[in-house]
N, C-alpha and C. Protein backbone atom coordinates (compact mmCIF):
# COMPACT_ATOMS: atom_id res chain seq x y z
N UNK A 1 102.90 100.21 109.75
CA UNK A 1 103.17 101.41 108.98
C UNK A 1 102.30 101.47 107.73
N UNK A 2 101.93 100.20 107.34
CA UNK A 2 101.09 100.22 105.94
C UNK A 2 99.48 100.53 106.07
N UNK A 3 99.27 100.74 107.60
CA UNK A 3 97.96 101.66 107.71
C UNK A 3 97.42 102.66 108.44
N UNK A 4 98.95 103.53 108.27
CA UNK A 4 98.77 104.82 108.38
C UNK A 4 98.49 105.66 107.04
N UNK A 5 97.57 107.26 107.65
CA UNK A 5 97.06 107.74 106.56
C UNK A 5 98.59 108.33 105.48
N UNK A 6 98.37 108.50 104.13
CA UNK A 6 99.23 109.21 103.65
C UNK A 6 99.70 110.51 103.83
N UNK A 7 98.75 111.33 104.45
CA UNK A 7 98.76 112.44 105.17
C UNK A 7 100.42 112.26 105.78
N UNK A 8 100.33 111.08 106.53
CA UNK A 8 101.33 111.39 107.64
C UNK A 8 102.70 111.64 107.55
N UNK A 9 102.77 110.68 105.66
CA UNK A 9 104.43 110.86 105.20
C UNK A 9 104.82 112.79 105.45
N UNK A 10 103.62 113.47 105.22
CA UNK A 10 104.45 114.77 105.11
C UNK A 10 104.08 115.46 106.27
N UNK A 11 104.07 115.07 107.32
CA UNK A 11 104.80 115.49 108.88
C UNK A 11 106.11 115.04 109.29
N UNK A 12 106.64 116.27 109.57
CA UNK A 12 108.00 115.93 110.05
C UNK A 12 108.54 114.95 110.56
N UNK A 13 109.09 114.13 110.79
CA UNK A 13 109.63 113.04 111.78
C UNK A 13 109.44 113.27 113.53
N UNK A 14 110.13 114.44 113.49
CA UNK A 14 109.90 115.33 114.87
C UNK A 14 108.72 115.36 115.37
N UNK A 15 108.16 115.70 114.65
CA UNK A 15 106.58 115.70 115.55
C UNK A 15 105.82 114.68 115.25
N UNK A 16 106.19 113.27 114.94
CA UNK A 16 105.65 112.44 114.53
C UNK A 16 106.17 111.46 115.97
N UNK A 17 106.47 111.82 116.97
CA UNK A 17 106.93 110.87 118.22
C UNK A 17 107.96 110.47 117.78
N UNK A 18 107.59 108.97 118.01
CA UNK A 18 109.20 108.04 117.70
C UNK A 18 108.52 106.80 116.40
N UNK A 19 107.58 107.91 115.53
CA UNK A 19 107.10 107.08 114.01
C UNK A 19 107.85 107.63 113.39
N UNK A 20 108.85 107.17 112.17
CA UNK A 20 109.53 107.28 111.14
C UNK A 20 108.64 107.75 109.96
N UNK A 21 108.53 108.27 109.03
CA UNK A 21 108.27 108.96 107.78
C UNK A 21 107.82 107.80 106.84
N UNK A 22 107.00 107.58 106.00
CA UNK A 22 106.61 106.95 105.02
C UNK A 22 107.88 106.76 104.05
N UNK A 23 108.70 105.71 103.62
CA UNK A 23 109.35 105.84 102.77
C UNK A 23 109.22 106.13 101.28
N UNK A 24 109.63 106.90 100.49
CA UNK A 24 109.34 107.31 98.99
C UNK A 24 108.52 106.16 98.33
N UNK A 25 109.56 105.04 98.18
CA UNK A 25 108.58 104.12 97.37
C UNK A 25 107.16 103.84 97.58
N UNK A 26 106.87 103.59 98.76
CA UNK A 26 105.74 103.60 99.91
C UNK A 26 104.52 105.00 98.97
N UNK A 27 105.30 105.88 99.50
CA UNK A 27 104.36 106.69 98.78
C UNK A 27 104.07 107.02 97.27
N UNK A 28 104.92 106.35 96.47
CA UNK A 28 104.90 106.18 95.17
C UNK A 28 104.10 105.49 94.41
N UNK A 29 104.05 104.29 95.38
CA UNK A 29 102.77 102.89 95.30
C UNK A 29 101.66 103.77 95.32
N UNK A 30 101.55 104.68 96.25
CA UNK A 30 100.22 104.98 96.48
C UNK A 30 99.81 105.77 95.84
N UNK A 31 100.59 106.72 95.21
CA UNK A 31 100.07 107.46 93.72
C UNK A 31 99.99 106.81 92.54
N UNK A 32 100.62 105.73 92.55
CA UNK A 32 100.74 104.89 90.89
C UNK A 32 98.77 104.30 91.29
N UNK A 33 98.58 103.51 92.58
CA UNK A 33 97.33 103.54 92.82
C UNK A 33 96.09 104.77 92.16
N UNK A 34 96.96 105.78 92.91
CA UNK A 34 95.41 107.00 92.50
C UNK A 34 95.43 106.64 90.70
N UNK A 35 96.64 106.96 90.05
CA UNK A 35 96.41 106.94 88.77
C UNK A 35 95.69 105.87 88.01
N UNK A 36 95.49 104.49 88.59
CA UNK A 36 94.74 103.71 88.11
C UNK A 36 93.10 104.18 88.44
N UNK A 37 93.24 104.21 89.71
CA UNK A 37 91.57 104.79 90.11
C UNK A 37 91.32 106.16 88.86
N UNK A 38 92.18 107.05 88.51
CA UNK A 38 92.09 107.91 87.82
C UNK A 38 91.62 107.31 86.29
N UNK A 39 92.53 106.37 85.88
CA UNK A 39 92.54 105.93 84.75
C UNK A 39 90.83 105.05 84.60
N UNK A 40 90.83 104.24 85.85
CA UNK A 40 89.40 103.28 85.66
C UNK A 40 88.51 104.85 85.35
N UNK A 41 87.79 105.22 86.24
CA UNK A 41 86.75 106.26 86.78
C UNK A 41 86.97 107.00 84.87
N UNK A 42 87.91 107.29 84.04
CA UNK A 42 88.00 108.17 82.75
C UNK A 42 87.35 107.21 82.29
N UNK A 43 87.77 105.82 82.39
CA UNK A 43 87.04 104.66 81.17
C UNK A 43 85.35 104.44 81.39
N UNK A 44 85.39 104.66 83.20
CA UNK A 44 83.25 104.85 82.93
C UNK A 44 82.87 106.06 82.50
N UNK A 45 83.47 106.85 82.48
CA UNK A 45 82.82 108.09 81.88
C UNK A 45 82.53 108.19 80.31
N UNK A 46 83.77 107.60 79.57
CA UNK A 46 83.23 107.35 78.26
C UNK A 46 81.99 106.55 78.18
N UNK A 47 81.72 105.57 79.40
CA UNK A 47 80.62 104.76 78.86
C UNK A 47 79.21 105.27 79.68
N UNK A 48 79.44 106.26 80.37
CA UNK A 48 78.25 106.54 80.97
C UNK A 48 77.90 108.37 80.93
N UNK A 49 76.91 108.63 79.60
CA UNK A 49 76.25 109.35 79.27
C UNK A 49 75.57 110.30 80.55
N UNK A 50 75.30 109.91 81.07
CA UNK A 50 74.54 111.13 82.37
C UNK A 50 75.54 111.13 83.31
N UNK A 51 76.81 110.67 83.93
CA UNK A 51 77.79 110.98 84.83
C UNK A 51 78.97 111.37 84.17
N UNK A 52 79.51 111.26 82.90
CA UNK A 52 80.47 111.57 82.44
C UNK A 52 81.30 112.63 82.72
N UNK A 53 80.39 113.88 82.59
CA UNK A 53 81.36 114.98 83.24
C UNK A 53 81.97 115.44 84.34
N UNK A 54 80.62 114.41 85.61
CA UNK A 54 81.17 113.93 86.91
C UNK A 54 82.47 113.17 87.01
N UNK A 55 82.52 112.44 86.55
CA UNK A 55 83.67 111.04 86.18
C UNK A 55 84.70 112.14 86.06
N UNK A 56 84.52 112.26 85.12
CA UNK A 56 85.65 113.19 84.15
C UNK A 56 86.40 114.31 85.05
N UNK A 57 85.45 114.87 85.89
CA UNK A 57 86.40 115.74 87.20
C UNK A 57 87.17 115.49 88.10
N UNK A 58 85.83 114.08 88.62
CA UNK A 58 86.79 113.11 89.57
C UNK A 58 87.91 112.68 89.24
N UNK A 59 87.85 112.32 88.09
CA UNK A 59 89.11 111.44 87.57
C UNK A 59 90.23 112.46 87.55
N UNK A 60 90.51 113.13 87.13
CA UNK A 60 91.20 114.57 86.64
C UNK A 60 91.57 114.91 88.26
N UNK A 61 90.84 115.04 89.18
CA UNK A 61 91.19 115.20 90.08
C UNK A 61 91.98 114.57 91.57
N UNK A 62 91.59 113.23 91.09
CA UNK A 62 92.07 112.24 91.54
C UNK A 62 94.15 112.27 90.94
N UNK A 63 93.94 112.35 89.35
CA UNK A 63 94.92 112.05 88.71
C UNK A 63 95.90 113.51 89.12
N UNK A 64 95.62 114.78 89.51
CA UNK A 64 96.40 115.58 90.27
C UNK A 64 96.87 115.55 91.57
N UNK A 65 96.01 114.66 92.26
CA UNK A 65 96.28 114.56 93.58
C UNK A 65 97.88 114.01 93.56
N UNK A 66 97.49 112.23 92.56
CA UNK A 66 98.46 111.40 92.02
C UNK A 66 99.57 112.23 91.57
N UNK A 67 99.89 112.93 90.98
CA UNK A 67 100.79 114.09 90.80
C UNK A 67 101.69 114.89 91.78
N UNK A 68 100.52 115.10 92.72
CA UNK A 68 101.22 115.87 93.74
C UNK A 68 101.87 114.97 94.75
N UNK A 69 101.60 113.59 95.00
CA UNK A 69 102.22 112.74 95.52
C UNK A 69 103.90 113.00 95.26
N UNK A 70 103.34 112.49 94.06
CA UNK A 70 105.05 112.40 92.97
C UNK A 70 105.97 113.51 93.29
N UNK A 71 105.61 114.41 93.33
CA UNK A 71 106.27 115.96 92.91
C UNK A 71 106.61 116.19 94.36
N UNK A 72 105.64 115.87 95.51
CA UNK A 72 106.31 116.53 97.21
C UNK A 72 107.22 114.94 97.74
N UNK A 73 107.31 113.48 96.57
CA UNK A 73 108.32 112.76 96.77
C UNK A 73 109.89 113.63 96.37
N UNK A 74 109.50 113.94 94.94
CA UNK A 74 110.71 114.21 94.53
C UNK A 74 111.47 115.25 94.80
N UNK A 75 110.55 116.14 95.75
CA UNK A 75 110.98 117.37 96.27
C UNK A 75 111.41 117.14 97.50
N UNK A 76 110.68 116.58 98.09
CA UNK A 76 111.02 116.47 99.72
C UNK A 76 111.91 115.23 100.23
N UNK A 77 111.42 114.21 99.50
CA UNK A 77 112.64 112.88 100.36
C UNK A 77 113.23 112.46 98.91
N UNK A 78 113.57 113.31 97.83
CA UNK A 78 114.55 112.67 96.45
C UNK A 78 114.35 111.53 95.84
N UNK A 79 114.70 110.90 95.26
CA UNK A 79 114.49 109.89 94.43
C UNK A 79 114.19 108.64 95.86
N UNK A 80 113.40 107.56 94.76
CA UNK A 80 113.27 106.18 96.35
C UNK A 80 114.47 105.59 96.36
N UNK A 81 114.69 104.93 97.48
CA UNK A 81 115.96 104.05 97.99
C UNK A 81 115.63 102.64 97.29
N UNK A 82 116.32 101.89 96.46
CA UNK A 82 115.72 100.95 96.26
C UNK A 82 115.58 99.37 96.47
């Protein structure tokens, strides 16, 4: 289960055969992840003068993705089981 895409947590169960759903925490890990990649990628941009504003999108964009993780957890399967 730990190398399936993240994609897959938000397909139904139903049409997922007889694979079970990504559990919340599961997918929580994996946004606390993006936000570090978010967080590194902001810190080279301060230090790198000709990619910075590149960095700076990626990162930003990365760090919404990380967001939207969070937000279709807390919407769709509620708080994690713990």
């Amino acid at each position: 289960m730990g190398d399936e895409p993240a994609a897959l947590a938000a397909v139904p169960a139903q049409s997922q055969g007889r694979r079970q759903p990504m559990d919340a925490y599961e997918i929580l890990k994996e946004a606390k992840k993006l936000h570090e990649v978010s967080e590194g990628l902001s810190q080279l941009a301060e230090h790198n003068d000709v990619l910075a504003e590149a960095l700076s999108i990626v990162s930003g964009n990365i760090r919404y993705s990380a967001t939207v993780l969070e937000v279709l957890v807390a919407v769709k399967l509620g708080p994690p089981q713990a």
